[in-house]
Protein backbone atom coordinates (compact mmCIF):
# COMPACT_ATOMS: atom_id res chain seq x y z
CA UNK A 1 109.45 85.40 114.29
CA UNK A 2 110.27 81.46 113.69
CA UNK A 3 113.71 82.17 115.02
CA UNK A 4 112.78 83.56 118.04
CA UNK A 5 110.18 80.87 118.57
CA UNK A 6 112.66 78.15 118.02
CA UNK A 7 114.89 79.58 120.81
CA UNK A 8 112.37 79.26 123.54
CA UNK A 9 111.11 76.13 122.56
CA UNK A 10 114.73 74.97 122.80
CA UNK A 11 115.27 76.89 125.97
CA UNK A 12 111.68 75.56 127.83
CA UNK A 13 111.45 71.96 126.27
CA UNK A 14 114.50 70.57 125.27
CA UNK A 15 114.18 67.22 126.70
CA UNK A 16 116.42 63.91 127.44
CA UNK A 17 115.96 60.20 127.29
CA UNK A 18 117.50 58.61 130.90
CA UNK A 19 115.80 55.22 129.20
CA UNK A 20 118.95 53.40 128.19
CA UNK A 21 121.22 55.11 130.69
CA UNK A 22 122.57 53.21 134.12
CA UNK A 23 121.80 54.96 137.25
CA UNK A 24 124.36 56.61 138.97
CA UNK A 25 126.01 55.77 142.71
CA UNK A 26 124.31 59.01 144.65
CA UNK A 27 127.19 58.89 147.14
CA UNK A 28 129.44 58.76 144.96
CA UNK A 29 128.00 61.83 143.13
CA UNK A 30 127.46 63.54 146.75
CA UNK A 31 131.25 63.34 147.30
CA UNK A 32 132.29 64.62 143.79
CA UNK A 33 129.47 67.65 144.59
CA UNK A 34 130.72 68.02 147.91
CA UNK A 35 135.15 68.24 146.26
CA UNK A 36 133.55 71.28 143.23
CA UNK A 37 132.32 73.55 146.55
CA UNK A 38 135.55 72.70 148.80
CA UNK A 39 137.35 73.87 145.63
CA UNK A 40 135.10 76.97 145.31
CA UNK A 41 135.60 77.77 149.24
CA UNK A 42 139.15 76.38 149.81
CA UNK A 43 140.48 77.67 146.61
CA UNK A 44 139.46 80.97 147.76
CA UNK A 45 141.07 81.16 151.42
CA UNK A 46 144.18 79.07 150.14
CA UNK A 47 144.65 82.14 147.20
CA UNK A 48 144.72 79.11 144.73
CA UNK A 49 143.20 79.92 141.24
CA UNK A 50 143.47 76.68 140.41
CA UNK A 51 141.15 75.12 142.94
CA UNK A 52 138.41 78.02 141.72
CA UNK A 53 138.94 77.60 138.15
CA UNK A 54 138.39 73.81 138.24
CA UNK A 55 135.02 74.03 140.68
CA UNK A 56 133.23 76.42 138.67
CA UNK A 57 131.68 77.23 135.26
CA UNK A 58 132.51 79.55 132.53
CA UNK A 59 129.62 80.97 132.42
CA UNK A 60 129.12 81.04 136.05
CA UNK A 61 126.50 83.85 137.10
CA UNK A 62 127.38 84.92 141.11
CA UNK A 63 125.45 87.37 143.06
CA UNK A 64 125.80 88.70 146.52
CA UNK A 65 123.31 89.83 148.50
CA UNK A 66 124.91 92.87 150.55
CA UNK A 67 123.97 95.68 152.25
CA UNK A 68 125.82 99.86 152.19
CA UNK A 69 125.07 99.86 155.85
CA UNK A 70 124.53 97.81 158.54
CA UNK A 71 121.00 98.95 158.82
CA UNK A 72 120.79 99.16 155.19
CA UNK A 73 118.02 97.41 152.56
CA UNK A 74 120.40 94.72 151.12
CA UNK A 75 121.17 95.01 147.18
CA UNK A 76 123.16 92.16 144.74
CA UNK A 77 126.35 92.52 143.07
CA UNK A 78 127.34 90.43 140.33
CA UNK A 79 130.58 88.27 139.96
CA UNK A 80 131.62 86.51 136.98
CA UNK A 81 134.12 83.45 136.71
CA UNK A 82 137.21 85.07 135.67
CA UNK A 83 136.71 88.01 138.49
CA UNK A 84 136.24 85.39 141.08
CA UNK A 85 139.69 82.89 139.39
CA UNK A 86 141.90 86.35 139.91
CA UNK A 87 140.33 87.29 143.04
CA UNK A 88 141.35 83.95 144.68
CA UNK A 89 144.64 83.60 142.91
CA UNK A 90 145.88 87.44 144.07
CA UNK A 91 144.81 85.94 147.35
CA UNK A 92 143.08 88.36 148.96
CA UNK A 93 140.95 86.03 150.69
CA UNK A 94 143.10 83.97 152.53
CA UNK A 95 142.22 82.46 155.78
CA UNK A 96 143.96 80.05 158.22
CA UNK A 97 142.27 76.49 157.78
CA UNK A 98 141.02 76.27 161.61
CA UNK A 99 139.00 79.85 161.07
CA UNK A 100 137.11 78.50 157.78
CA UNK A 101 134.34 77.33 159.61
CA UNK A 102 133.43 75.11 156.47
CA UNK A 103 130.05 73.16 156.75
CA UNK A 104 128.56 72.03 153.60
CA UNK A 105 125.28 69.89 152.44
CA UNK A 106 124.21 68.84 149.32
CA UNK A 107 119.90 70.01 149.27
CA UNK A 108 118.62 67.81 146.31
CA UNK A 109 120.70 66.22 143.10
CA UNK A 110 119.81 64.22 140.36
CA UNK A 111 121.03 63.13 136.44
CA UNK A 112 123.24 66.19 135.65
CA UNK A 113 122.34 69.59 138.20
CA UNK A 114 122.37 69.67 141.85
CA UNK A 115 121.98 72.24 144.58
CA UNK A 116 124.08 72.16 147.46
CA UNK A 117 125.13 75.19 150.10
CA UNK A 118 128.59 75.84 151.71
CA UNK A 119 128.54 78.16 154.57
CA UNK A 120 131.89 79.59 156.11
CA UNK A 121 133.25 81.91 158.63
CA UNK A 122 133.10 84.97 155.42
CA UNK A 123 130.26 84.12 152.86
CA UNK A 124 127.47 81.50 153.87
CA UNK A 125 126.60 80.31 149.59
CA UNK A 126 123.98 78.37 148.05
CA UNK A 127 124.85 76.99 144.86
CA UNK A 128 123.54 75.48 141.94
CA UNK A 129 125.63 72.63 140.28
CA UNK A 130 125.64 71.33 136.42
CA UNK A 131 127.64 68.11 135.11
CA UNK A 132 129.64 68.75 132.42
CA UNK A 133 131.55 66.52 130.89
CA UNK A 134 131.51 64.41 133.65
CA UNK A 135 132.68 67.00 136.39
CA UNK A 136 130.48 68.75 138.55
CA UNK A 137 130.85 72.18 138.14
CA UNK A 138 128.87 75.29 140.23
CA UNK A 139 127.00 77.42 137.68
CA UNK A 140 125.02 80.10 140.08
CA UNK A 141 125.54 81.04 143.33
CA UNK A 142 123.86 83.23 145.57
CA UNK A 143 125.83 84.28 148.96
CA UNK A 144 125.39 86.48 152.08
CA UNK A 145 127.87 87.06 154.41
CA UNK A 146 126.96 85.55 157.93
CA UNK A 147 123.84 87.28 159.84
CA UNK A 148 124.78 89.03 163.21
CA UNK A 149 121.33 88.78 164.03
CA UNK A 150 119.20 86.07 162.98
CA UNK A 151 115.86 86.35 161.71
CA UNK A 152 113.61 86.14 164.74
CA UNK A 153 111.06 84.23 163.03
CA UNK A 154 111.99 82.14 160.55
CA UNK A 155 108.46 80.18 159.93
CA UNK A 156 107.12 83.48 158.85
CA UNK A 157 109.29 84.04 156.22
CA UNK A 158 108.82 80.31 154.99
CA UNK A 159 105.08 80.94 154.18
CA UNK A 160 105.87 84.12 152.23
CA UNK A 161 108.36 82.36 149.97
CA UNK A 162 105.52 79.38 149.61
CA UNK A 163 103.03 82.09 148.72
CA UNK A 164 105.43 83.32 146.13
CA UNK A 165 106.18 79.98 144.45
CA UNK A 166 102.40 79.83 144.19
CA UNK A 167 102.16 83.10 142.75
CA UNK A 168 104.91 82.32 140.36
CA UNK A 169 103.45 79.17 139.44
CA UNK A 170 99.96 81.03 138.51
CA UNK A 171 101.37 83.96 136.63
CA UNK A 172 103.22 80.87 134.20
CA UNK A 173 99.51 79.24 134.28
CA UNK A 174 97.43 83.00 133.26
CA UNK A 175 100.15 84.05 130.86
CA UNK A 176 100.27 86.81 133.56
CA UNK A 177 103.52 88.45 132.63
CA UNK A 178 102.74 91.82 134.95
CA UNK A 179 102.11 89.58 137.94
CA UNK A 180 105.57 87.34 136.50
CA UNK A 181 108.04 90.63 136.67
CA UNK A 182 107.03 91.70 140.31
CA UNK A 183 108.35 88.01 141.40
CA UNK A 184 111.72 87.61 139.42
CA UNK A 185 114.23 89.92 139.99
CA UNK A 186 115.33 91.85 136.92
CA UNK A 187 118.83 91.36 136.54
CA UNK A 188 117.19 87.01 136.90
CA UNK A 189 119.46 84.47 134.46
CA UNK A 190 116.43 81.54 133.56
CA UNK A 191 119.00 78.41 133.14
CA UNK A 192 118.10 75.41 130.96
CA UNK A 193 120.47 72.56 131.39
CA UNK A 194 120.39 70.16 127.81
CA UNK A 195 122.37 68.36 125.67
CA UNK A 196 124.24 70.06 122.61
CA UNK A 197 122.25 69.13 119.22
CA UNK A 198 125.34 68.10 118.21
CA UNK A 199 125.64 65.39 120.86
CA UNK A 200 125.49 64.19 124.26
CA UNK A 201 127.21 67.50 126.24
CA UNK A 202 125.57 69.17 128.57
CA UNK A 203 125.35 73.28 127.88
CA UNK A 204 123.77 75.92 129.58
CA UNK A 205 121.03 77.85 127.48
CA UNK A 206 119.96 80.89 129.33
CA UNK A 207 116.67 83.67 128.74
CA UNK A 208 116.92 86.84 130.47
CA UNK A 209 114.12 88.66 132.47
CA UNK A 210 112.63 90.11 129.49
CA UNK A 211 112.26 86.97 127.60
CA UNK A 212 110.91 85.23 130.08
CA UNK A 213 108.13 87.77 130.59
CA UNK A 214 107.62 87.18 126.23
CA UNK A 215 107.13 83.66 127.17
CA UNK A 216 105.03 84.09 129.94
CA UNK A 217 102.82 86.39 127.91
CA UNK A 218 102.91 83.58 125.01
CA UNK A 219 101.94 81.03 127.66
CA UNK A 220 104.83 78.69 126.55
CA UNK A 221 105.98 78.65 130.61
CA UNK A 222 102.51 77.46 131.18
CA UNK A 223 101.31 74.09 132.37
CA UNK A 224 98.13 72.37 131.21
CA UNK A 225 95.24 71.80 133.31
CA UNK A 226 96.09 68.06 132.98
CA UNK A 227 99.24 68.17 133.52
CA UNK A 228 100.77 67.54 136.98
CA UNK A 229 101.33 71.03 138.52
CA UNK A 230 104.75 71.19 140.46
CA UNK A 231 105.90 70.05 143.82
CA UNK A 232 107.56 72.66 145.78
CA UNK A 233 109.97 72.04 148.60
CA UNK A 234 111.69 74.66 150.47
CA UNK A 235 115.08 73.27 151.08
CA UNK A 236 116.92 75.07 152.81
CA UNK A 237 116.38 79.35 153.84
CA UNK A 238 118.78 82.09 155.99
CA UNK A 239 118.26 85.49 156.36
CA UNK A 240 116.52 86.94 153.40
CA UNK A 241 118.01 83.98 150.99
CA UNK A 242 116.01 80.59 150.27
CA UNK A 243 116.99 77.93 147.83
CA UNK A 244 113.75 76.03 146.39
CA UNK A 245 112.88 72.73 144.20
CA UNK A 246 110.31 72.32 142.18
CA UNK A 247 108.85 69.05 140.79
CA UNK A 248 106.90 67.56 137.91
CA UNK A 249 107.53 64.00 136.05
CA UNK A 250 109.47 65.62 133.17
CA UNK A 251 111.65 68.75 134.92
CA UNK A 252 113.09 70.17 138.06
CA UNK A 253 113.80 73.71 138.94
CA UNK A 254 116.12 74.75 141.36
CA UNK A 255 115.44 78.48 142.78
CA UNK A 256 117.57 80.98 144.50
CA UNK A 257 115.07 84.07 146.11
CA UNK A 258 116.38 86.78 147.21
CA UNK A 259 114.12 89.12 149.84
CA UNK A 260 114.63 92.84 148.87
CA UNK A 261 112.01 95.77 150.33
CA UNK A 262 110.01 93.35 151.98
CA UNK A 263 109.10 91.21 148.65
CA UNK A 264 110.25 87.35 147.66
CA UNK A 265 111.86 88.02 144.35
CA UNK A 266 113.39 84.44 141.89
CA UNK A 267 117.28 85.68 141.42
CA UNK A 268 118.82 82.04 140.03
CA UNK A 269 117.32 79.03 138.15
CA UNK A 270 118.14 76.05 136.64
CA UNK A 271 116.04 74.23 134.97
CA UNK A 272 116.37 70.47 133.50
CA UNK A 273 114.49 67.84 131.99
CA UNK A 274 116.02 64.87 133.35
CA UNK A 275 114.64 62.44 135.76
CA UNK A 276 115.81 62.27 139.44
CA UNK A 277 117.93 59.87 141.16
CA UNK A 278 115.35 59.81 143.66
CA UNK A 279 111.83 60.53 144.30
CA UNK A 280 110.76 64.13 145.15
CA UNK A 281 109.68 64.40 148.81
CA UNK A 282 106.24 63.44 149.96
């Protein structure tokens, strides 16, 4: 199975030299973050494909976390880019600018992906953000609409989703790939952000669920005993969503979980080898 090997080795360890490149103005990048998710949200309550099409990716992967029933265990439905480039320009979505409620924040950024959220009076999003070709563009998203009710103890659920990150981390570490599936969620997209052989573009490379379990089991997620073991930071959390960062020297992940029947499950990541603007948080 060379081929097959050569794929996740690709998809895992591509790597990129920041040596000769200038660092960039973070503000600067924070503002052109901040103009892709006004696109995403305006676009959609202005009914302007346009706006929607420029913010975010072909490929974008978008899942909602819903509930049947107000009393109901919530459940994720899928969007793609096109569905979501129609849906805003048939505007069905359109809202008066002073009920938009907008509030945004970029959570972490550095060379090329980002993770920001954009809450709003509808759908409260956190999003993960890729470079391309010098635009920022939003490549996963994982959105809620707004709680009536919120959680009642929100320190609680922060431990759980820091005892999940550890479990993650140890079922990459044991080649545990049993322990692996009951903490991503099936229908998970495992984004690697690299440049193109061919040249210096950035392109998505993406396993699904059931390759990374095969690369759990092969141990190729797995980092050495002398190797630094990740940083995690909990950056931001509501209601049953969390969006997550974790750290070595040579890669960041950014997480979306999702909390479905009581259990932390990874729904979105995006994974990249380059170094950050900043450092990680003590």
């Amino acid at each position: 199975m060379p081929r097959f090997r050569t794929i996740i080795t690709i998809a895992f360890f591509t790597t990129v030299s920041l040596n000769a490149q200038p660092q960039p103005d973070v503000e600067k990048e924070k503002l052109a973050i901040k103009q892709a998710a006004l696109d995403y949200a305006e676009g959609y309550y202005e009914g302007s494909g346009e706006r929607m099409e420029r913010a975010i990716h072909p490929l974008l992967f978008k899942r909602g976390f819903v509930t049947a029933s107000p009393q109901g265990e919530p459940f994720l439905v899928f969007m793609n880019s096109e569905m979501l480039i129609e849906a805003a320009r048939g505007g069905r979505g359109k809202v008066d600018p002073d009920k938009r409620n907008i509030s945004f924040e970029v959570l972490d950024l550095n060379q090329n992906t980002a993770t920001a959220k954009i809450f709003t009076v509808q759908f409260n999003d956190y999003l993960h953000l890729a470079k391309v070709e010098g635009q920022w563009r939003i490549v996963n998203v994982l959105w809620r609409p707004p709680a009536q009710q919120p959680s009642a103890n929100p320190e609680k659920e922060r431990v759980e989703i820091s005892k999940t990150l550890t479990e993650y981390q140890d079922a990459a570490n044991t080649k545990d790939a049993d322990q692996m599936k009951r903490l991503i969620h099936p229908e998970i997209i495992r984004r690697a952000a690299a440049s193109a052989p061919s040249g210096g573009k950035l392109i998505l490379q993406d396993l699904t669920g059931e390759t990374v379990l095969q690369v759990v089991r092969m141990g190729r997620a797995a980092i050495g005993k002398d190797q630094p073991q990740p940083e995690t930071t909990i950056l931001d959390t509501y209601e049953g969503m969390a969006s997550v960062k974790l750290y070595t020297p040579t890669s960041i992940e950014y997480l979306h979980l999702a909390k479905q029947n009581g259990q932390w499950r990874i729904v979105n990541l995006l994974k990249t080898s380059l170094q950050p603007i900043v450092a990680p948080p003590k």
